[in-house]
Protein backbone atom coordinates (compact mmCIF):
# COMPACT_ATOMS: atom_id res chain seq x y z
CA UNK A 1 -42.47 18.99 20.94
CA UNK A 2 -41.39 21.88 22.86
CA UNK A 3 -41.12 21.65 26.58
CA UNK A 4 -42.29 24.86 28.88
CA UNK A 5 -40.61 24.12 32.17
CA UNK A 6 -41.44 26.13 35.40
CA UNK A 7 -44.61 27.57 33.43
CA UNK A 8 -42.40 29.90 31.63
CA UNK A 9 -44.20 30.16 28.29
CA UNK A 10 -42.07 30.92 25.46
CA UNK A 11 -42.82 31.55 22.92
CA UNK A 12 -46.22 31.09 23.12
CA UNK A 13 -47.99 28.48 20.94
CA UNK A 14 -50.27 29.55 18.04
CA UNK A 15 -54.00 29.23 18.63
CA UNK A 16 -53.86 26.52 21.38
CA UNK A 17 -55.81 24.18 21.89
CA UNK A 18 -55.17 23.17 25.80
CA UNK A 19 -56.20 19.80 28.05
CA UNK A 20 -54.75 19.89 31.53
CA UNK A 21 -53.87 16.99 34.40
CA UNK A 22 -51.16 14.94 36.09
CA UNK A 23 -51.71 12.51 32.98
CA UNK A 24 -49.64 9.67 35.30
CA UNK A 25 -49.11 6.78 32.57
CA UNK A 26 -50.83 8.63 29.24
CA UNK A 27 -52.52 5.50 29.77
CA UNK A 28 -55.11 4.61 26.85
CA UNK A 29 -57.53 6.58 28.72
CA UNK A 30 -55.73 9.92 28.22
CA UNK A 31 -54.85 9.04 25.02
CA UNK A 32 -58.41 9.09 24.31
CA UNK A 33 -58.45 12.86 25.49
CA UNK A 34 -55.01 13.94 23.66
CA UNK A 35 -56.59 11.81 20.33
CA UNK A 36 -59.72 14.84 20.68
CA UNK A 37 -57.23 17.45 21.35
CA UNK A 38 -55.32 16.63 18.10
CA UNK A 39 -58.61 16.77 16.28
CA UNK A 40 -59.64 19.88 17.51
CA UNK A 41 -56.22 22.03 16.85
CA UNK A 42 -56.88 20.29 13.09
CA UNK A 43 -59.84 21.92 12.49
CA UNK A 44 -58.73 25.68 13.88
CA UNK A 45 -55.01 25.36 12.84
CA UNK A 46 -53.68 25.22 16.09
CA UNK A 47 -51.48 23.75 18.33
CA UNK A 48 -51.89 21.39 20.66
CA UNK A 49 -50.99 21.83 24.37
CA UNK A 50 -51.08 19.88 27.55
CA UNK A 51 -50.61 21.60 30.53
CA UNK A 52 -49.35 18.78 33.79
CA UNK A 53 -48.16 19.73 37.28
CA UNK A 54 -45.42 18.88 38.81
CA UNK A 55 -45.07 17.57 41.72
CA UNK A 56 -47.74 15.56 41.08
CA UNK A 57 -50.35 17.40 43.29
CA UNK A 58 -50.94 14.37 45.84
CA UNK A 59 -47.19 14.58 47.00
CA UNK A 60 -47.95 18.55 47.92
CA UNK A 61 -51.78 18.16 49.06
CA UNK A 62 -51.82 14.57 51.08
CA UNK A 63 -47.75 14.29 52.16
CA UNK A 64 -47.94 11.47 50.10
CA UNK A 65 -44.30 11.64 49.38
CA UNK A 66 -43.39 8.16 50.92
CA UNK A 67 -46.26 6.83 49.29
CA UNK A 68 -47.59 7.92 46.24
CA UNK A 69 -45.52 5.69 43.50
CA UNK A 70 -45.73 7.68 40.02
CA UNK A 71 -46.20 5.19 36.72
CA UNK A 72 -44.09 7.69 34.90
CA UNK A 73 -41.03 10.75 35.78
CA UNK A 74 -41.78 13.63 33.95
CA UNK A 75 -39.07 12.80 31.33
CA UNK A 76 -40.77 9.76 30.27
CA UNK A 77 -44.21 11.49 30.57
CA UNK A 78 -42.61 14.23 28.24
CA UNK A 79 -41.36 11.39 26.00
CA UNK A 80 -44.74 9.81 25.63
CA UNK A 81 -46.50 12.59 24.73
CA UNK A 82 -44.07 13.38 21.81
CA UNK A 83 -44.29 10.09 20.51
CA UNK A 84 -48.49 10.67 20.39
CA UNK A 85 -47.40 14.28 18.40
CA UNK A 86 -48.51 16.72 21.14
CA UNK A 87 -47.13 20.12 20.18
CA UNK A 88 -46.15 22.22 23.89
CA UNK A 89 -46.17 20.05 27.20
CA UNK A 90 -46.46 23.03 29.92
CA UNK A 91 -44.67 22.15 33.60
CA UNK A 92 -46.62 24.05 35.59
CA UNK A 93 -44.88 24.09 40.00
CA UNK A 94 -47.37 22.83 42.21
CA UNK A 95 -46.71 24.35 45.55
CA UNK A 96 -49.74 24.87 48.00
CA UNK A 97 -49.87 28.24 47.28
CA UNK A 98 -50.41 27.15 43.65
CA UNK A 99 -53.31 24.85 45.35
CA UNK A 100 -55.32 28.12 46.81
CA UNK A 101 -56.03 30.05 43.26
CA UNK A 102 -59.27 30.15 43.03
CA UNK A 103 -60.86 28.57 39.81
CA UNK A 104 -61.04 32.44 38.62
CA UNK A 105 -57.36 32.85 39.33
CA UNK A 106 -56.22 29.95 38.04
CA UNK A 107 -58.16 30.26 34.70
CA UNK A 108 -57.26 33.84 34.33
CA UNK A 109 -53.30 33.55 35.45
CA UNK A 110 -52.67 30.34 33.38
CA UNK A 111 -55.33 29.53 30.29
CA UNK A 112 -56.03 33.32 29.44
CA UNK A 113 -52.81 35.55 30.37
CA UNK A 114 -50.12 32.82 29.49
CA UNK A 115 -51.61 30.54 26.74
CA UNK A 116 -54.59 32.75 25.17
CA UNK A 117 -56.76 29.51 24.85
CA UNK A 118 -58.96 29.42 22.18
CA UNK A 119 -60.61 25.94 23.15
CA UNK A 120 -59.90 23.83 26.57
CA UNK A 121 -60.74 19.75 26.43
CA UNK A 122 -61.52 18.07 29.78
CA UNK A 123 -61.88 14.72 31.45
CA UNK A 124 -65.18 14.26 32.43
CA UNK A 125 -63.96 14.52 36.28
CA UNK A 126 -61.84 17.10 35.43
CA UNK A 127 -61.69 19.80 38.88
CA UNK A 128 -59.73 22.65 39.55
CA UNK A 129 -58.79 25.34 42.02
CA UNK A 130 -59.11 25.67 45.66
CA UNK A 131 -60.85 22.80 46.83
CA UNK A 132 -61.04 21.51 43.17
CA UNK A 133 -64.37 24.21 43.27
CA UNK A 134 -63.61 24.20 38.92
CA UNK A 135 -65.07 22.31 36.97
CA UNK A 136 -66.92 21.72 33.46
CA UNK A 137 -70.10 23.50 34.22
CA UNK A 138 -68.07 26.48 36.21
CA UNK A 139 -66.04 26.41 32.53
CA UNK A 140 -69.02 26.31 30.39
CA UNK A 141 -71.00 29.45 32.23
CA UNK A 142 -67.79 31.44 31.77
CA UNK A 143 -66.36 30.50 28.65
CA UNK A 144 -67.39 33.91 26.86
CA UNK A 145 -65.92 35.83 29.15
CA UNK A 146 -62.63 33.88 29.41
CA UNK A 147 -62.95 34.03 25.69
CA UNK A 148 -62.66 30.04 24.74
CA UNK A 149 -64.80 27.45 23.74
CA UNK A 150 -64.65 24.50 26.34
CA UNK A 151 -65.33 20.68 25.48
CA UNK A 152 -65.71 17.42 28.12
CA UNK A 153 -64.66 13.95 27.03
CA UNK A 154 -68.18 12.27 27.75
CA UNK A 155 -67.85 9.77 30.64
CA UNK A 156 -68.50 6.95 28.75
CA UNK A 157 -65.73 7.63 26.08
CA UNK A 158 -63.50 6.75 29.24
CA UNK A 159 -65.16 4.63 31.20
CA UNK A 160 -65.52 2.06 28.11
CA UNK A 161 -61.73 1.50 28.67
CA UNK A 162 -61.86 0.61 32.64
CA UNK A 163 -58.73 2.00 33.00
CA UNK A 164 -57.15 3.96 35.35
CA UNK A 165 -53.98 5.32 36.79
CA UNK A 166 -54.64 3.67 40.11
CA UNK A 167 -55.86 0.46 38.44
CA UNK A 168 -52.46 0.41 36.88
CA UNK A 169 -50.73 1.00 39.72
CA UNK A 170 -52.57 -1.74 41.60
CA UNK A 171 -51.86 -4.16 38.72
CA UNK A 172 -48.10 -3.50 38.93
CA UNK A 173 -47.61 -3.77 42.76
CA UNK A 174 -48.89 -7.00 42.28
CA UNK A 175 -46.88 -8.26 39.89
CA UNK A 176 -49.92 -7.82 36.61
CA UNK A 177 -47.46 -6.34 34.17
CA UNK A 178 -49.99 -8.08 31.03
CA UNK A 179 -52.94 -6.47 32.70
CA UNK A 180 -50.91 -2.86 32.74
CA UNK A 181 -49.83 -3.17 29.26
CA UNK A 182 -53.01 -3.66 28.43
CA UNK A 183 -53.78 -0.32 30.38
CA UNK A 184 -51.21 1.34 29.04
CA UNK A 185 -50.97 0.28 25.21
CA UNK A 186 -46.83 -0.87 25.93
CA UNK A 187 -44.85 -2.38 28.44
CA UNK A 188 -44.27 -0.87 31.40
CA UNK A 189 -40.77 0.48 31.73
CA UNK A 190 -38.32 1.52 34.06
CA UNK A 191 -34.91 2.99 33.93
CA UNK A 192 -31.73 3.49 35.68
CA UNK A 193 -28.10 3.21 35.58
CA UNK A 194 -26.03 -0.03 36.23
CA UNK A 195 -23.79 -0.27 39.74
CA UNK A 196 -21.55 -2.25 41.32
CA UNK A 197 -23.20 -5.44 42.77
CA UNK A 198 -21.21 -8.51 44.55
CA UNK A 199 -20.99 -10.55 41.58
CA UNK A 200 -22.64 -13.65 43.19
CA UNK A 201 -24.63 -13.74 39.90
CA UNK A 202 -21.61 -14.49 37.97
CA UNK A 203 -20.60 -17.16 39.89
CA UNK A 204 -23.51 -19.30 39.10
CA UNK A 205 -23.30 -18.49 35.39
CA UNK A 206 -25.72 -15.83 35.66
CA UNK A 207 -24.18 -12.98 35.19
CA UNK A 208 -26.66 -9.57 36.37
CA UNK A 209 -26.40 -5.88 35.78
CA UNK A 210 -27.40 -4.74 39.18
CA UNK A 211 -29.39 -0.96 38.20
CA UNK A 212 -30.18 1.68 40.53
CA UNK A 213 -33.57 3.45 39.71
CA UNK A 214 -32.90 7.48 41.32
CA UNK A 215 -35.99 8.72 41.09
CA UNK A 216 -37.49 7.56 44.81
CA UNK A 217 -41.29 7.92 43.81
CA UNK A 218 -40.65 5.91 40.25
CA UNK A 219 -42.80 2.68 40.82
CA UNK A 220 -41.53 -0.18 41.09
CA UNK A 221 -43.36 -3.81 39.83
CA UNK A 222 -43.20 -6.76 42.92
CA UNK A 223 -41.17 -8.86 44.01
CA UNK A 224 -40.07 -11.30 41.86
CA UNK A 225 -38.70 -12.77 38.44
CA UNK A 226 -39.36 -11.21 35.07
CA UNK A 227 -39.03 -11.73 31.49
CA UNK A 228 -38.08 -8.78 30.19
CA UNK A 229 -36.63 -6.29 27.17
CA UNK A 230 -33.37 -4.32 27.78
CA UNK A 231 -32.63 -1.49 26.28
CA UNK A 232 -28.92 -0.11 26.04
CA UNK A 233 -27.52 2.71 23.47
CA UNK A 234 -30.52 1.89 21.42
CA UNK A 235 -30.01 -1.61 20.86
CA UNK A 236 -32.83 -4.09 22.51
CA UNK A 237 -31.70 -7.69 24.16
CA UNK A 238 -33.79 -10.21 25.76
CA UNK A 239 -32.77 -11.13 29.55
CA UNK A 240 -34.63 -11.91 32.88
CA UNK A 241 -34.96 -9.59 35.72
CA UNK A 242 -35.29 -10.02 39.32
CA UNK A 243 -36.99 -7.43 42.02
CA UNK A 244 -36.15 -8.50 45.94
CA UNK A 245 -34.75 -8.70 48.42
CA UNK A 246 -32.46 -11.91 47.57
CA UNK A 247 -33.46 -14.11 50.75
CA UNK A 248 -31.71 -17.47 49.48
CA UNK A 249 -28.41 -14.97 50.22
CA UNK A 250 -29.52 -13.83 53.50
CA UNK A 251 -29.84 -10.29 51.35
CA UNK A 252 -31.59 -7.37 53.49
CA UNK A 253 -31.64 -4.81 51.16
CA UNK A 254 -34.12 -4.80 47.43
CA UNK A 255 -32.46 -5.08 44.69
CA UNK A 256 -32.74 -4.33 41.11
CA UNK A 257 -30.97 -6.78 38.92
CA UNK A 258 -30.93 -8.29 34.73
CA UNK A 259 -29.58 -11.09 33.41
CA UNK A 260 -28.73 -9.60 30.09
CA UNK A 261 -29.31 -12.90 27.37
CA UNK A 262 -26.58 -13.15 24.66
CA UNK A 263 -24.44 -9.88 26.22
CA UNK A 264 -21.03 -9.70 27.39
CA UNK A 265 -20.20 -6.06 27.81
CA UNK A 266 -18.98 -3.59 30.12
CA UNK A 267 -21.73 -1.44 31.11
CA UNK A 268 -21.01 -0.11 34.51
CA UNK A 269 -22.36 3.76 34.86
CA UNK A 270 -24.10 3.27 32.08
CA UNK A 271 -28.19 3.72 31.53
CA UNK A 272 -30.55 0.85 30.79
CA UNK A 273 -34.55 0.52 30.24
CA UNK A 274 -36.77 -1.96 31.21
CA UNK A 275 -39.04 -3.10 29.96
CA UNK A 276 -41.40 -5.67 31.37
CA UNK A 277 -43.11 -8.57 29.30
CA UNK A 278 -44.36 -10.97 31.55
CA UNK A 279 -44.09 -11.98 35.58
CA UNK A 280 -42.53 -15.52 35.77
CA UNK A 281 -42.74 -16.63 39.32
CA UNK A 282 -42.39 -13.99 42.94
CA UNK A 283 -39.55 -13.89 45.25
CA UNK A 284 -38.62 -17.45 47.10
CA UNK A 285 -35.93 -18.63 49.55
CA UNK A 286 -34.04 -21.87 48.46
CA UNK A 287 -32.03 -23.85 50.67
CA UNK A 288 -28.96 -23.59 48.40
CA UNK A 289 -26.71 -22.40 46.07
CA UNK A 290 -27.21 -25.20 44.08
CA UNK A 291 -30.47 -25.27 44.41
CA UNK A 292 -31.24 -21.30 43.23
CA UNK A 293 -29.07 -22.39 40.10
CA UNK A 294 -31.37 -25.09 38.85
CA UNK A 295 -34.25 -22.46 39.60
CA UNK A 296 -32.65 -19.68 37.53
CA UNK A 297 -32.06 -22.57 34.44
CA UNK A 298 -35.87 -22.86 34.91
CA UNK A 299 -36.82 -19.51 35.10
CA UNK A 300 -33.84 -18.63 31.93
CA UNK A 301 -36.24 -20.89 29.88
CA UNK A 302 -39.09 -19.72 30.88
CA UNK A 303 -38.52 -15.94 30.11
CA UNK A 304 -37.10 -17.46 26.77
CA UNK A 305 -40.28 -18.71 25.80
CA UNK A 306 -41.77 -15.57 26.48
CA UNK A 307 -39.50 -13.55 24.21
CA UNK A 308 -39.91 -16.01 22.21
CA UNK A 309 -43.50 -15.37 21.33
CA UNK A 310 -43.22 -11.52 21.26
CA UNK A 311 -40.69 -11.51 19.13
């Protein structure tokens, strides 16, 4: 898949065939509109393109920058939609003068002068331009003289999956991961790069890679224990993971950290994915050392039993 970053189009891709959004997740409900796309460049001999924006428009429109939690970077988003076979993925800057083209301007600057789009494929919600005043019918009435042939995903093709970014979102911040894999089609994942941590882990026989997500607006799941897959170099391992704040340590700070199963390497400054199977138990305060090892032997077990039956 070839990557356009900054909108910079280069070269440009042979008789696309173009869907556009924030596509947060390319959740099964996208995939439903990418799965149309791919048919469609099949039957003209074209390429498939998906034009996203980033920042993800909320962050520049609603100052949503403290807020907003994104399912995916736009690395992973990238990665997902080469793994579906998407052809071009366009990174198009959303600034707020970006946000006051008109649907006319927008259109003209980015579908006709830039990609030459022979056919666009919507969402059926799918708005545009200043005060999203685009949309499918705006598309439809002016399709011959933007020269391409425009097609919605009926509402019902994506309502029939009930899924949504925001649902996903919500099922995550609770602590659902099984209800946002089954949004998404896969685990959810997260990644970062292991740091130094005080080691108490190690002391109790629990040894934890303590990992330090950078991106700030990368969601993170709740509070609490998780079984989970780790990936490192490639290679996939079994472990437990806990989100918190560590309150059995008097801890004040969240923290990221795995309990790698069956691993006994040196990984510091290196990069490890999550990725999340089931949530266990949330966050708890124990009155002891002693007393948070027997829970961790409990919880070791249960996340065992988990991998267990997804392996």
């Amino acid at each position: 898949m070839k990557i356009h970053r900054e909108g910079k189009i280069n070269p440009p891709p042979h008789q696309p065939v173009v869907t556009s959004g924030t596509f947060d997740g390319v959740h099964i409900g996208h995939q439903k509109i990418l799965s149309r796309l791919k048919e469609l460049a099949k039957e003209v001999n074209g390429e498939t393109v998906v034009l996203t924006f980033w920042p993800h428009p909320r962050l520049i429109l609603k100052g949503d920058e403290n807020s907003l939690k994104l399912l995916n970077t736009f690395d992973e988003k990238a990665h997902l939609l080469e793994q579906l076979g998407i052809d071009h993925l366009v990174q198009i800057p959303f600034t707020e003068e970006f946000s006051q083209l008109s649907p006319d301007e927008y259109v003209q600057r980015i579908l006709v002068d830039q990609l030459d789009t022979k056919f666009l494929v919507i969402g059926y919600d799918h708005h545009f331009g200043r005060n999203r005043q685009g949309n499918f019918d705006y598309l439809q009435q002016n399709a011959t003289r933007f020269g391409f042939e425009v097609e919605e995903i009926p509402r019902q093709d994506i309502d029939d999956s009930g899924v949504s970014s925001t649902k996903i979102r919500q099922a995550l911040e609770t602590g659902n991961v099984a209800t946002a894999h089954s949004y998404l089609g896969r685990h959810y994942q997260i990644s970062g790069t292991v740091v130094d941590g005080d080691k108490i882990g190690r002391g109790l026989g629990f040894p934890t890679a303590n990992i330090s997500v950078e991106e700030q607006y990368k969601l993170i799941p709740a509070d609490g224990i998780y079984a989970v897959y780790v990936f490192q170099e490639e290679k996939r391992y079994g472990g437990m993971l806990y989100i918190g704040n560590r309150p059995t340590l008097a801890g004040k700070n969240k923290t990221i950290e795995v309990n790698i199963f069956d691993f006994d390497q040196d990984i510091y400054g290196k990069k490890l994915t999550i990725s999340f199977l089931e949530h266990i138990r949330g966050d708890m305060t124990l009155d002891s050392l002693e007393s948070l090892t027997i829970q961790l032997e409990k919880d070791r077990a249960a996340a065992l039993a988990i991998l267990q039956s997804n392996s």
